[in-house]
C-alpha atoms as a PDB file:
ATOM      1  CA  UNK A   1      96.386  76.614 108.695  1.00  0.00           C
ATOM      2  CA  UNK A   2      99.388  75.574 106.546  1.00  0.00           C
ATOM      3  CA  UNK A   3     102.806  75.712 108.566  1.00  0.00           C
ATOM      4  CA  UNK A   4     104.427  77.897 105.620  1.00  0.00           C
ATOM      5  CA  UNK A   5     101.314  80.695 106.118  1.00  0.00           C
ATOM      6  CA  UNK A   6     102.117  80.873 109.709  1.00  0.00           C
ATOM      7  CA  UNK A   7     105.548  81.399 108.991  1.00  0.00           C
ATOM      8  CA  UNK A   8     104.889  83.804 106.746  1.00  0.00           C
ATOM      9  CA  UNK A   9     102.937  85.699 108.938  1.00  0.00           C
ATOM     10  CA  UNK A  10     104.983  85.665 111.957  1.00  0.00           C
ATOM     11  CA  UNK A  11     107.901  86.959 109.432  1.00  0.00           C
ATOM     12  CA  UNK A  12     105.459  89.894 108.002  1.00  0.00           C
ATOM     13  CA  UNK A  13     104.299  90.729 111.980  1.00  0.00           C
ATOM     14  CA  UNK A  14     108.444  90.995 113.084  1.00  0.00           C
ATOM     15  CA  UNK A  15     109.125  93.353 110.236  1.00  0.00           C
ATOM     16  CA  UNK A  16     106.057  95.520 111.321  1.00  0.00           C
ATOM     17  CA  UNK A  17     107.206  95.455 114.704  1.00  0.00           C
ATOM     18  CA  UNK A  18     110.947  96.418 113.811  1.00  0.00           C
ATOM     19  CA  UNK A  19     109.777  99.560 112.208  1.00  0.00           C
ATOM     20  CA  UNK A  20     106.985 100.545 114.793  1.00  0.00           C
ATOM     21  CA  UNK A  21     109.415 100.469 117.020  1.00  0.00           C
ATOM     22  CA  UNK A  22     111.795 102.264 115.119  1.00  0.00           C
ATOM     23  CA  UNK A  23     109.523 105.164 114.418  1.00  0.00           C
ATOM     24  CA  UNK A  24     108.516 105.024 118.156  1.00  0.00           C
ATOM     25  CA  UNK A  25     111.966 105.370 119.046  1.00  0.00           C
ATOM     26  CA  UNK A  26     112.465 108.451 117.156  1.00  0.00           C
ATOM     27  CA  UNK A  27     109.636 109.875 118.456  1.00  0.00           C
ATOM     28  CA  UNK A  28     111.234 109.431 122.121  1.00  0.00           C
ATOM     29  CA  UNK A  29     114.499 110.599 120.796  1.00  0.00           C
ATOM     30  CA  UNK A  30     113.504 113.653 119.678  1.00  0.00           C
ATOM     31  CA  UNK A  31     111.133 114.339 122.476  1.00  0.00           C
ATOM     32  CA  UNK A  32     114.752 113.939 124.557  1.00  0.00           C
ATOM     33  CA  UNK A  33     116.338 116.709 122.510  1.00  0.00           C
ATOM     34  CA  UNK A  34     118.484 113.669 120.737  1.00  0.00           C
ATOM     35  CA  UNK A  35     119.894 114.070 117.451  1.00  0.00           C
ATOM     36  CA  UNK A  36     120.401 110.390 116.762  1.00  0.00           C
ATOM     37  CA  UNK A  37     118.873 109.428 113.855  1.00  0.00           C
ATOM     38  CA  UNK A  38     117.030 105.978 113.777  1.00  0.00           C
ATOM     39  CA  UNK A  39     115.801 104.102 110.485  1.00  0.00           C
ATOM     40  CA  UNK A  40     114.760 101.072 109.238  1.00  0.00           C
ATOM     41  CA  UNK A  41     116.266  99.191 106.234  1.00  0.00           C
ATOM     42  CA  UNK A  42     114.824  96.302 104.720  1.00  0.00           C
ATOM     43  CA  UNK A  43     117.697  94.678 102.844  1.00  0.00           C
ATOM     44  CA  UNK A  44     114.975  91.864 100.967  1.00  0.00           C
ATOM     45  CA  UNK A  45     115.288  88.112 100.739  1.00  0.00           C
ATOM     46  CA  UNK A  46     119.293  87.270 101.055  1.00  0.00           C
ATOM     47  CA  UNK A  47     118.955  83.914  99.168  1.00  0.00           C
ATOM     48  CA  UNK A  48     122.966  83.963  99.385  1.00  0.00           C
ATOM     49  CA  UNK A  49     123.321  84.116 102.925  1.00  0.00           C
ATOM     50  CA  UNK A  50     120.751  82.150 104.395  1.00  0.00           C
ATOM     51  CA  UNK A  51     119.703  84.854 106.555  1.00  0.00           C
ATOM     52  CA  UNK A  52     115.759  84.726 106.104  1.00  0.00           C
ATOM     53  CA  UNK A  53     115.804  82.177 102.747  1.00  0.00           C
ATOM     54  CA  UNK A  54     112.946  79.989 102.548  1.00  0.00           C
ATOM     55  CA  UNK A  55     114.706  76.994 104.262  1.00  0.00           C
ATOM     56  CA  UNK A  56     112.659  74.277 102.924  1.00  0.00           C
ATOM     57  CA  UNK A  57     113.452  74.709  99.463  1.00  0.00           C
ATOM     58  CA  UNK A  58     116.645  73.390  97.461  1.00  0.00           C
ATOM     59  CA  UNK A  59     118.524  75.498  95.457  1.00  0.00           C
ATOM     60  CA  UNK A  60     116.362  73.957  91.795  1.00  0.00           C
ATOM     61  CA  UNK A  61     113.450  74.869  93.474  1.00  0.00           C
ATOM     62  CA  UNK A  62     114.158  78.531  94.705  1.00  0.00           C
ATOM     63  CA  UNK A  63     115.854  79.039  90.927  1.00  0.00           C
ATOM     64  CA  UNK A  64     112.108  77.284  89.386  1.00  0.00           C
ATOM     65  CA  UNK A  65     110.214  79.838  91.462  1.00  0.00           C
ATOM     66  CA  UNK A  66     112.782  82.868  91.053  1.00  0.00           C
ATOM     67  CA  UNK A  67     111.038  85.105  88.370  1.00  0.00           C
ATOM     68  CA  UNK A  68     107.871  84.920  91.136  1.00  0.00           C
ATOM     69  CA  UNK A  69     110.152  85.665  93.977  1.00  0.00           C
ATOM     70  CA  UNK A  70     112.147  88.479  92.644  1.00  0.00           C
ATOM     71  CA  UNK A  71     109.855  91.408  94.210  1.00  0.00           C
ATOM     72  CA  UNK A  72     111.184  89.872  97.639  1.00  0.00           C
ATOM     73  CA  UNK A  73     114.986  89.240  97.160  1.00  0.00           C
ATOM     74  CA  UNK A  74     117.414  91.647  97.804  1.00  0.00           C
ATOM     75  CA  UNK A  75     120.716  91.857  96.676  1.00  0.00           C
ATOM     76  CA  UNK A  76     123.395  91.788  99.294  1.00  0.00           C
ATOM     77  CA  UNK A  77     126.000  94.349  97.449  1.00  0.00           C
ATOM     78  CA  UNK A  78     123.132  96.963  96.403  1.00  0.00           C
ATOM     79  CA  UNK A  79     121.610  96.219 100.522  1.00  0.00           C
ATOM     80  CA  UNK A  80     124.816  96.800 102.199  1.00  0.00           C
ATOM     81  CA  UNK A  81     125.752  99.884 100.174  1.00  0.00           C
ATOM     82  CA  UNK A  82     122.499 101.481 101.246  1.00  0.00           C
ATOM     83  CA  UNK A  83     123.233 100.451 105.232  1.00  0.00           C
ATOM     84  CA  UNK A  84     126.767 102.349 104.643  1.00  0.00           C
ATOM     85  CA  UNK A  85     125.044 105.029 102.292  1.00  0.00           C
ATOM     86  CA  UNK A  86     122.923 105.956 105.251  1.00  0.00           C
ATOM     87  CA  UNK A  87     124.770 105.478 108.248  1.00  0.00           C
ATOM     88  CA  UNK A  88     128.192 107.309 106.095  1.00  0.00           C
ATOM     89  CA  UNK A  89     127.012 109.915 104.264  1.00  0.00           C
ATOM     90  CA  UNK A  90     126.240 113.578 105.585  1.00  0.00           C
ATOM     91  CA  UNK A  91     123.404 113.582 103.446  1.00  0.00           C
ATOM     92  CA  UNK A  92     121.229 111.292 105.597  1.00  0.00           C
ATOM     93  CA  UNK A  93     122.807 112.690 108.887  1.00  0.00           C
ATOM     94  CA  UNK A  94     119.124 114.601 109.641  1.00  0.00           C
ATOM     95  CA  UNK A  95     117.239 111.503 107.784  1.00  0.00           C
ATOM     96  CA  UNK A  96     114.963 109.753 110.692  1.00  0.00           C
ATOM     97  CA  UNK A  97     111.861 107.785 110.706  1.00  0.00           C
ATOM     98  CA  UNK A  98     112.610 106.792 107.268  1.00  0.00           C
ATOM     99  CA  UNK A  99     111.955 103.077 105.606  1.00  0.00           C
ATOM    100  CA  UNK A 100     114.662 101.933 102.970  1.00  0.00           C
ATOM    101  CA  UNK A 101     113.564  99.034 100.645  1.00  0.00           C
ATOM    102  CA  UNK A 102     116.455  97.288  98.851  1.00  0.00           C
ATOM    103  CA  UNK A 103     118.284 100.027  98.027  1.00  0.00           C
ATOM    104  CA  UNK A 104     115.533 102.382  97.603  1.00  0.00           C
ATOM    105  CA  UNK A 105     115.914 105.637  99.314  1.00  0.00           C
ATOM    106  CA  UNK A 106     112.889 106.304 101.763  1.00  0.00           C
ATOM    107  CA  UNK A 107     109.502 104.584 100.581  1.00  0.00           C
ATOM    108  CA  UNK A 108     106.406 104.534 102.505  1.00  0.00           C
ATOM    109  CA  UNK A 109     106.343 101.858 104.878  1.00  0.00           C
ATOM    110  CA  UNK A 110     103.183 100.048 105.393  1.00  0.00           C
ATOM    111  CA  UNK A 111      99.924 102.160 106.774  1.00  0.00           C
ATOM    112  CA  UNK A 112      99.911 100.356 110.297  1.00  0.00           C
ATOM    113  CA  UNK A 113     103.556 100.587 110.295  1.00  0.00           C
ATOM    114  CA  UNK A 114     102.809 104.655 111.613  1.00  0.00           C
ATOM    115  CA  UNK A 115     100.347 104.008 113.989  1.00  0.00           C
ATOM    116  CA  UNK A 116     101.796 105.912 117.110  1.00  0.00           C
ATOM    117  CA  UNK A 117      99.228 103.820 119.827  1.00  0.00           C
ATOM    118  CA  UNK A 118     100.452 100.464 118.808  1.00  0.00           C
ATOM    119  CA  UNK A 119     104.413 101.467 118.491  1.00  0.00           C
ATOM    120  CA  UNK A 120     104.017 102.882 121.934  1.00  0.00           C
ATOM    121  CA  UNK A 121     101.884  99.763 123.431  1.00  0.00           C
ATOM    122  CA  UNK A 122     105.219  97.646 121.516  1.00  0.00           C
ATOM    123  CA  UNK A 123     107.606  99.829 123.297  1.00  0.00           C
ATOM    124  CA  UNK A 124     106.074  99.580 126.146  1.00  0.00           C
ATOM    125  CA  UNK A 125     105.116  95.673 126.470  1.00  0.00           C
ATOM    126  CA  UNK A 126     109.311  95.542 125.433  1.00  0.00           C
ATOM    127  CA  UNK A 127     110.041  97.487 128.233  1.00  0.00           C
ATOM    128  CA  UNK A 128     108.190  94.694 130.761  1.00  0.00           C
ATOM    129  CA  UNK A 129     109.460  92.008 129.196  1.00  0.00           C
ATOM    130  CA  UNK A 130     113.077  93.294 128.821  1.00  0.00           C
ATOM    131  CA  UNK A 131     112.935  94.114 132.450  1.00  0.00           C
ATOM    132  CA  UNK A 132     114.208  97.830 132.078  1.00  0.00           C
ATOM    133  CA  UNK A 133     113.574 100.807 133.793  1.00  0.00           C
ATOM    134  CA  UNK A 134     110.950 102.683 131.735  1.00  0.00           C
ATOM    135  CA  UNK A 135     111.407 106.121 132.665  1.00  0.00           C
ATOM    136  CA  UNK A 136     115.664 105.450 132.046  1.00  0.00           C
ATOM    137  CA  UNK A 137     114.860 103.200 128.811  1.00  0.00           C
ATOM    138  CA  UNK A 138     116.253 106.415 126.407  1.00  0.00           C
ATOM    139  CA  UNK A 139     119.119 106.702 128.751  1.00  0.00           C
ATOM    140  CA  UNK A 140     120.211 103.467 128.522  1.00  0.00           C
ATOM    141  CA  UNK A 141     119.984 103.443 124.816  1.00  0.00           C
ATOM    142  CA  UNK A 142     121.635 106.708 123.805  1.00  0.00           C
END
């Protein structure tokens, strides 16, 4: 398989797991009585910052292949105004369990993404291999 698919993949399969776990960690919350609010923002490609660019390409090449890449990149202004936006303003102060895409307010994250037996088998399995107590894991967090 071609190193750049397996890249890709191992990118797509973090992403899913950072929002499984962020719905599964609402679902704990509230089963606490918490009434922190958890979401998951996905600011896009940051081509500026070299957080997440594709690191094998020069900066011709990412400009030549731009136009096809747009749908991915994000724009770091509009991205960090929504991370303020919803960690500021009242508004989103019930929001939780929500996915924001580049500055879009709450889209549907992926089907799998909301599969409750795999977000709790990830919480769980991050549990072991963080080493914490599992029955104090929402305590230590909130």
């Amino acid at each position: 398989m071609d190193p750049n698919e397996i890249g890709r993949q191992r990118y797509a399969l973090s992403k899913l797991c950072n929002i499984l776990f962020t719905y599964e960690l609402d679902r704990k919350l509230k089963k606490a009585g918490s009434k922190v609010a958890v979401n998951a923002i996905n600011p896009g490609l940051m081509l500026t910052t070299n957080l997440g660019g594709p690191r094998r390409m020069t900066t011709e090449q990412i400009k030549a292949r731009e136009a096809e890449m747009s749908y991915w990149v994000g724009d770091v202004r509009k991205s960090a105004e929504t991370v303020y936006t919803v960690l500021s303003d009242a508004a989103y102060a019930d929001v939780s369990a929500k996915y924001f895409d580049r500055g879009t307010v709450t889209i549907p994250s992926s089907e799998l993404s909301y599969n409750e037996r795999l977000a709790a088998e990830l919480w769980d399995k991050s549990v072991q291999v963080t080493g914490l107590d599992k029955e104090n894991t929402l305590f230590i967090i909130s």
